[in-house]
C-alpha atoms as a PDB file:
ATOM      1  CA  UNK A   1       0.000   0.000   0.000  1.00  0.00           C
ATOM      2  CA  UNK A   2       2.604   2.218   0.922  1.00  0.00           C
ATOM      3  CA  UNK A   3       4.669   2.064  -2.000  1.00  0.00           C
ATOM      4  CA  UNK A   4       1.643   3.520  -4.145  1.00  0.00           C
ATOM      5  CA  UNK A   5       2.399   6.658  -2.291  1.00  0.00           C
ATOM      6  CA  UNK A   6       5.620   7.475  -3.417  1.00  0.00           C
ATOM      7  CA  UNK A   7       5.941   9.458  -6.857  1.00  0.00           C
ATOM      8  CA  UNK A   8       8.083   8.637  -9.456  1.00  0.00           C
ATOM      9  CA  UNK A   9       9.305  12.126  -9.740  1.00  0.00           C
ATOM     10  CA  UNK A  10       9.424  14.888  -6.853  1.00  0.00           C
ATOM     11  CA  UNK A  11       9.959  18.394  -7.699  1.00  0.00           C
ATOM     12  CA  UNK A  12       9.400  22.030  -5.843  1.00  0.00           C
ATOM     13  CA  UNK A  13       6.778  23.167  -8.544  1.00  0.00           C
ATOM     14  CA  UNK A  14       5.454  22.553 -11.692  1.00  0.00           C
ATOM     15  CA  UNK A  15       8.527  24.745 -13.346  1.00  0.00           C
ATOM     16  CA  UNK A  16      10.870  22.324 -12.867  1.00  0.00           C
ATOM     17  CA  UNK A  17       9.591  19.644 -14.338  1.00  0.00           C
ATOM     18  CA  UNK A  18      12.006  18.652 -17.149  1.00  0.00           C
ATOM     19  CA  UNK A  19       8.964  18.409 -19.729  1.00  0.00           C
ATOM     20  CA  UNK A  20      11.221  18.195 -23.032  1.00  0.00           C
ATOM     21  CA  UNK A  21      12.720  15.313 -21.340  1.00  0.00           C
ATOM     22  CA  UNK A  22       9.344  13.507 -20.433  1.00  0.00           C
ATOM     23  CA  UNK A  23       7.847  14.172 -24.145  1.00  0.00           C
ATOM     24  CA  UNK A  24      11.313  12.373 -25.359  1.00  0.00           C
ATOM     25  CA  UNK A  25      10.081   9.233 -23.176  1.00  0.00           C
ATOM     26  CA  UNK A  26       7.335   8.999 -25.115  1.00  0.00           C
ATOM     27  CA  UNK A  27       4.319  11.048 -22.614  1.00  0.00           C
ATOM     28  CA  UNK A  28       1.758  12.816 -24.921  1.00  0.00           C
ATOM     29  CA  UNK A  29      -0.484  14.046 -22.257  1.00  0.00           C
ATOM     30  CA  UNK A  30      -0.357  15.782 -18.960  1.00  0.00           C
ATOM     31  CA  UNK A  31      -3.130  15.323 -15.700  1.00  0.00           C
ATOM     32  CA  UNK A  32      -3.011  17.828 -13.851  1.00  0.00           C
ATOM     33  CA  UNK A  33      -4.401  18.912 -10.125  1.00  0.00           C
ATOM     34  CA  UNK A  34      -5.549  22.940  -9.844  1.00  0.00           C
ATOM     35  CA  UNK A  35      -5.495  23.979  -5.996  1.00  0.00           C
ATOM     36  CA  UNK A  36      -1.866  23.772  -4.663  1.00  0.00           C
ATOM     37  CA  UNK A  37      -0.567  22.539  -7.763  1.00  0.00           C
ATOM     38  CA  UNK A  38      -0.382  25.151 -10.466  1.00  0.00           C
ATOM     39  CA  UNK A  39      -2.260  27.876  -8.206  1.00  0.00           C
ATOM     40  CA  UNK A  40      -3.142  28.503  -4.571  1.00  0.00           C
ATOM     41  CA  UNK A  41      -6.204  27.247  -3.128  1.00  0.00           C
ATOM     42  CA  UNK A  42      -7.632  30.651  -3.580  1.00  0.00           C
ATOM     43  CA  UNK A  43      -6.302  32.012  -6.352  1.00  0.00           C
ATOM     44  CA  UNK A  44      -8.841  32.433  -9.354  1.00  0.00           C
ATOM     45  CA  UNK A  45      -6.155  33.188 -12.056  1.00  0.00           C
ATOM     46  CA  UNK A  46      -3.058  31.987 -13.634  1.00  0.00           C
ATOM     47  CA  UNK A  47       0.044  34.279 -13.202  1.00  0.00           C
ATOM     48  CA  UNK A  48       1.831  35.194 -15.960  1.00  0.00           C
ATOM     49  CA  UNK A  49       4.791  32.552 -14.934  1.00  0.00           C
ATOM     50  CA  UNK A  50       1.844  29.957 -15.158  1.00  0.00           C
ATOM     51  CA  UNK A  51       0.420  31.195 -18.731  1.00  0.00           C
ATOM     52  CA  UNK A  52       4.570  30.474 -20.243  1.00  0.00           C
ATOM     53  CA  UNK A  53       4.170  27.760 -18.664  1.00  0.00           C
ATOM     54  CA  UNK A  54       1.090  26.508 -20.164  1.00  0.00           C
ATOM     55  CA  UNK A  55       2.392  27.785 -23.380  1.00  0.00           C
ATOM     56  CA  UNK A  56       5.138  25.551 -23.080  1.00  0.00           C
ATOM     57  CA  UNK A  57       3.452  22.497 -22.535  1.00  0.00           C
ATOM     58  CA  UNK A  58       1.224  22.825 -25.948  1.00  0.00           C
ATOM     59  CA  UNK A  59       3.923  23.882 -27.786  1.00  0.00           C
ATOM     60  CA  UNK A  60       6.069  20.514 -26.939  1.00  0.00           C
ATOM     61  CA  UNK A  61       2.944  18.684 -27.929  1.00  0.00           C
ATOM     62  CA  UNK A  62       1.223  17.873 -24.867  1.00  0.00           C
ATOM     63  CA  UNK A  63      -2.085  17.303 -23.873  1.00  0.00           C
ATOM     64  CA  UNK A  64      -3.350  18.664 -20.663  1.00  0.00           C
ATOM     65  CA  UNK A  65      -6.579  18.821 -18.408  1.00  0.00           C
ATOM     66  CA  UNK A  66      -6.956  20.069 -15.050  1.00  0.00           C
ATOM     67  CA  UNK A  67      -8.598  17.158 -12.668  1.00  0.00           C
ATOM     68  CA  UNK A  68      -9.844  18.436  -9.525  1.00  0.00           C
ATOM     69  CA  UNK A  69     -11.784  17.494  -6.306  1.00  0.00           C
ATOM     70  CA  UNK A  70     -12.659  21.024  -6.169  1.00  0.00           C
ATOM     71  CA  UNK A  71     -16.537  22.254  -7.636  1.00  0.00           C
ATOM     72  CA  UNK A  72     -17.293  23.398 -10.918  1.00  0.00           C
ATOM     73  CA  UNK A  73     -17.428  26.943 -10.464  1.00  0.00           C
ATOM     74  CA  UNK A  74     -14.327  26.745  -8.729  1.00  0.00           C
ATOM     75  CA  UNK A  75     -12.613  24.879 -12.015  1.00  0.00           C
ATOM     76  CA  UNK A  76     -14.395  26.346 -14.436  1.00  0.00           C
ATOM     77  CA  UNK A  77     -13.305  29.995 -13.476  1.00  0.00           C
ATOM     78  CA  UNK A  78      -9.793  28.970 -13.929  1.00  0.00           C
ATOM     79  CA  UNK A  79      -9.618  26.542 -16.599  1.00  0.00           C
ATOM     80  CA  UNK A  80     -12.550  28.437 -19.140  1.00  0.00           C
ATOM     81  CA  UNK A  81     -10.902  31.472 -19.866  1.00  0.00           C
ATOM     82  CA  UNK A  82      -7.751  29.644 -20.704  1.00  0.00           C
ATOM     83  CA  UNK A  83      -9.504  26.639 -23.283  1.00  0.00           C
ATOM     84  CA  UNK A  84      -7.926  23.981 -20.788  1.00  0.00           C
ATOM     85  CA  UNK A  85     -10.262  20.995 -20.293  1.00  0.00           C
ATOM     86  CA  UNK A  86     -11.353  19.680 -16.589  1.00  0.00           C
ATOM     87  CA  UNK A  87     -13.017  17.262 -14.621  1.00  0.00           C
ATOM     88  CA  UNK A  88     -14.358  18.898 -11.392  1.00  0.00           C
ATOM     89  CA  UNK A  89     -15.956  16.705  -8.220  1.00  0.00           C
ATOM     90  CA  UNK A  90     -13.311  14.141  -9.515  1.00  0.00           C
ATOM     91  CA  UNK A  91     -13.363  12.226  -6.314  1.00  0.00           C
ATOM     92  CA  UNK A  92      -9.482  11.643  -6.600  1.00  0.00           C
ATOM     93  CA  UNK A  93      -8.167   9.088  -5.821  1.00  0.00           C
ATOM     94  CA  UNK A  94     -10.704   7.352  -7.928  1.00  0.00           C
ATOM     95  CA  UNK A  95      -9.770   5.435 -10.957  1.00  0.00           C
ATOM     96  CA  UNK A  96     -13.165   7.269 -12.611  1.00  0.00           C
ATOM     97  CA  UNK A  97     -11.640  10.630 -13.160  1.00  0.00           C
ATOM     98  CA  UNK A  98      -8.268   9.778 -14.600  1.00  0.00           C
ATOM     99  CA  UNK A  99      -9.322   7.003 -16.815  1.00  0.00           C
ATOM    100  CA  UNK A 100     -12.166   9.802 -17.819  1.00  0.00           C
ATOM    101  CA  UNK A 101      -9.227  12.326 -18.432  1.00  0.00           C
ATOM    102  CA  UNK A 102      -7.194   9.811 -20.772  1.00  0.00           C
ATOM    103  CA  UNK A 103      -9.951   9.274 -22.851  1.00  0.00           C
ATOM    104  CA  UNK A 104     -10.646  12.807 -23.571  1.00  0.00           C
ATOM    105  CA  UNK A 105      -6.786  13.226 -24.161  1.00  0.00           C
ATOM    106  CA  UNK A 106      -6.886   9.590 -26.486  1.00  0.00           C
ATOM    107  CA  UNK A 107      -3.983   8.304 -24.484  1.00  0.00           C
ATOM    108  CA  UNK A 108      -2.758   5.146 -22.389  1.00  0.00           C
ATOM    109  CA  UNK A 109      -1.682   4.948 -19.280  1.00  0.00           C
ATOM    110  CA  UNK A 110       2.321   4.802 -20.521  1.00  0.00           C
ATOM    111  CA  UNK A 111       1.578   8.149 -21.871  1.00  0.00           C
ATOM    112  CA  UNK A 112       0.230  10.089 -19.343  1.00  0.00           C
ATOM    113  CA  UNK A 113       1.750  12.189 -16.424  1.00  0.00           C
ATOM    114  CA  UNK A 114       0.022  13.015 -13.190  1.00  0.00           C
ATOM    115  CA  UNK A 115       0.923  16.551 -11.367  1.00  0.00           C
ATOM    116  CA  UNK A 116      -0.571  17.183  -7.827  1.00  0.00           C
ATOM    117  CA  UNK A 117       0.297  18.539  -4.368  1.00  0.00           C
ATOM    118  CA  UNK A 118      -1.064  15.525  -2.587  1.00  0.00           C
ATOM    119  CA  UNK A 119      -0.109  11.627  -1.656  1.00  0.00           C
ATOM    120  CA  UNK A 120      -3.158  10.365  -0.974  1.00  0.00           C
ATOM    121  CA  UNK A 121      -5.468  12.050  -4.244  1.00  0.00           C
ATOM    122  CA  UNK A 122      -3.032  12.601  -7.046  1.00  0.00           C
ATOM    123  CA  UNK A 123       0.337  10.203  -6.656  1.00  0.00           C
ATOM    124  CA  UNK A 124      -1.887   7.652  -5.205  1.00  0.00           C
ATOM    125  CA  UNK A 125      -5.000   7.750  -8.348  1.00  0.00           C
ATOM    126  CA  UNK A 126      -2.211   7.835 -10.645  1.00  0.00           C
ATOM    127  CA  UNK A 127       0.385   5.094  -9.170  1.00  0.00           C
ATOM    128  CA  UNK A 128      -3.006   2.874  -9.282  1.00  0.00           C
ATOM    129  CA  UNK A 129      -3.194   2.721 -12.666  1.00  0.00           C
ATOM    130  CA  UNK A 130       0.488   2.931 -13.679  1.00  0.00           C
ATOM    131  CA  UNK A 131       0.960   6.776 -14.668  1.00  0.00           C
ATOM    132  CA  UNK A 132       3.989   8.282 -14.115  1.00  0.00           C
ATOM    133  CA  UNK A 133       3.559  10.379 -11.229  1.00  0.00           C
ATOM    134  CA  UNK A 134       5.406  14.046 -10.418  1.00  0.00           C
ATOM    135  CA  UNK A 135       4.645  15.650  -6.788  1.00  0.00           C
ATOM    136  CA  UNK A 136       5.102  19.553  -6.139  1.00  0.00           C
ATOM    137  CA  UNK A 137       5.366  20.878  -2.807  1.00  0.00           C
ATOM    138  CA  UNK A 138       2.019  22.706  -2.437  1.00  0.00           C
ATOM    139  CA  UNK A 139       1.881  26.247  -3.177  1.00  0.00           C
ATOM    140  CA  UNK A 140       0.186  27.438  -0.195  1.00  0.00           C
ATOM    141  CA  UNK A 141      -1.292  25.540   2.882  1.00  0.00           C
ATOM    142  CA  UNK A 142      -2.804  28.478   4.464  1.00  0.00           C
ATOM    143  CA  UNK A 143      -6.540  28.290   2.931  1.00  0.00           C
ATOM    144  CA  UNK A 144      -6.768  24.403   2.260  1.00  0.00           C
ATOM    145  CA  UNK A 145      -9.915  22.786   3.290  1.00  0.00           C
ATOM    146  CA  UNK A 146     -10.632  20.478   6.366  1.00  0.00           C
ATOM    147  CA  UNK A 147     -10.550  17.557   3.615  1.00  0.00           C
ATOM    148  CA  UNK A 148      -7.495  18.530   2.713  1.00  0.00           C
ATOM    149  CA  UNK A 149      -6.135  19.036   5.928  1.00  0.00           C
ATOM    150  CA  UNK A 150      -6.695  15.812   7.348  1.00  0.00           C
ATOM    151  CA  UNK A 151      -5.263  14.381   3.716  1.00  0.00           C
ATOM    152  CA  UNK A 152      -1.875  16.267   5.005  1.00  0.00           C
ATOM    153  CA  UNK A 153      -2.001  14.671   8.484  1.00  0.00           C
ATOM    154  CA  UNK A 154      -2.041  11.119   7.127  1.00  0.00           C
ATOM    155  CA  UNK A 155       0.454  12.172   4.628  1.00  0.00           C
ATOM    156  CA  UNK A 156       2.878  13.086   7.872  1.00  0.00           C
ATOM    157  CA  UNK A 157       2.122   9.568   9.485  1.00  0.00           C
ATOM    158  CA  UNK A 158       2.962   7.527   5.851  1.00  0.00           C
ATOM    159  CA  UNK A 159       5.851   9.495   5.234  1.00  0.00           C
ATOM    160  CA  UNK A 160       7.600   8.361   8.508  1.00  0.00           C
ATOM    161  CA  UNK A 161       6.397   4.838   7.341  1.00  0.00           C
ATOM    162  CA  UNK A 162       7.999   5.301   3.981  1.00  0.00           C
ATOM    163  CA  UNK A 163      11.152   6.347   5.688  1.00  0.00           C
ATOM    164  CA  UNK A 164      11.199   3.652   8.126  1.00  0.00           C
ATOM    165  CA  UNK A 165      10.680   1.108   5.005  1.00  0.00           C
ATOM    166  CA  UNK A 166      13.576   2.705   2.803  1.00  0.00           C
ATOM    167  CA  UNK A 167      11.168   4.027   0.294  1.00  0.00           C
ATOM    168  CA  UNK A 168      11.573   7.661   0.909  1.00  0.00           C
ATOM    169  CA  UNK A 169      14.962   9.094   0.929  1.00  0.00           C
ATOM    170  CA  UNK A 170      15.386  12.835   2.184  1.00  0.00           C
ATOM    171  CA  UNK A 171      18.192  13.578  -0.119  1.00  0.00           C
ATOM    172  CA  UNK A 172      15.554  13.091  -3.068  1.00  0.00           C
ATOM    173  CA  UNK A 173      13.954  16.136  -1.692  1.00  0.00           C
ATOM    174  CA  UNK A 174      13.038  19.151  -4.138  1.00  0.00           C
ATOM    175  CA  UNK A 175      15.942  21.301  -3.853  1.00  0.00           C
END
């Protein structure tokens, strides 16, 4: 159970994902969570560092859609304005939402990457069904929601576990 926790990639923020290197391994399409992730909980916009970002990713070829837990307004506010595709009340870690999101994208599972903030939702719903899994430190913690919060507490306790097991090693750390 544990194992499914730990991502295959671990980075400080979406940024430093290497994604010229990824679409060289053959991944066409790109999951990604919104609160946390590529935004703070609260934040209703991209930033301009996002939007290059963004940019980037289409213009190496990549497919992307936003999969959240959060509501549609919440999703749709970000992602409309921007022609990104979503799945909102995803229910992550579900397989429903990701195997909904690959078949909007027309990929496998050995093409598709999963981005989130969280263990338990994102690197866990991906590792399930054999994605290859990236987690970013979250962007903000400050206006997360009691779901979320609790999500973070049993994060703390299987992170020790992973440790004690060997399957977590500090020096892998985002730098």
């Amino acid at each position: 159970m544990f194992e499914r926790l730990v991502p295959k990639l671990r980075v400080n923020t979406v940024f430093d994902i290497d994604l010229e290197d990824l679409y060289r391994q053959g991944y066409r399409g790109i999951i990604t969570d919104l609160d946390n992730t590529l935004v703070g909980a609260k934040a209703p916009l991209a930033t301009p560092e996002l939007l290059l970002w963004f940019a980037k990713v289409k213009e190496l070829g990549f497919k992307l859609i936003i999969v959240s837990n959060n509501n549609m307004q919440r999703v749709s506010r970000f992602a409309t304005p921007l022609n990104i595709e979503f799945v909102h009340q995803a229910r992550k870690p579900s397989n429903a939402p990701f195997l909904k999101a690959m078949k909007q994208m027309e990929l496998t599972p050995q093409q598709t990457i999963v981005v989130g903030d969280q263990m338990l939702t994102d690197v866990y719903g991906g590792n399930r069904l054999g994605l290859y899994t990236v987690l970013v430190l979250p962007i903000s913690v400050q206006d997360e929601g009691m779901g979320t919060r609790i999500n973070r507490r049993i994060e703390r306790i299987a992170l020790t576990r992973l440790r004690k097991q060997g399957l977590w090693h500090e020096e892998e750390n985002p730098k």
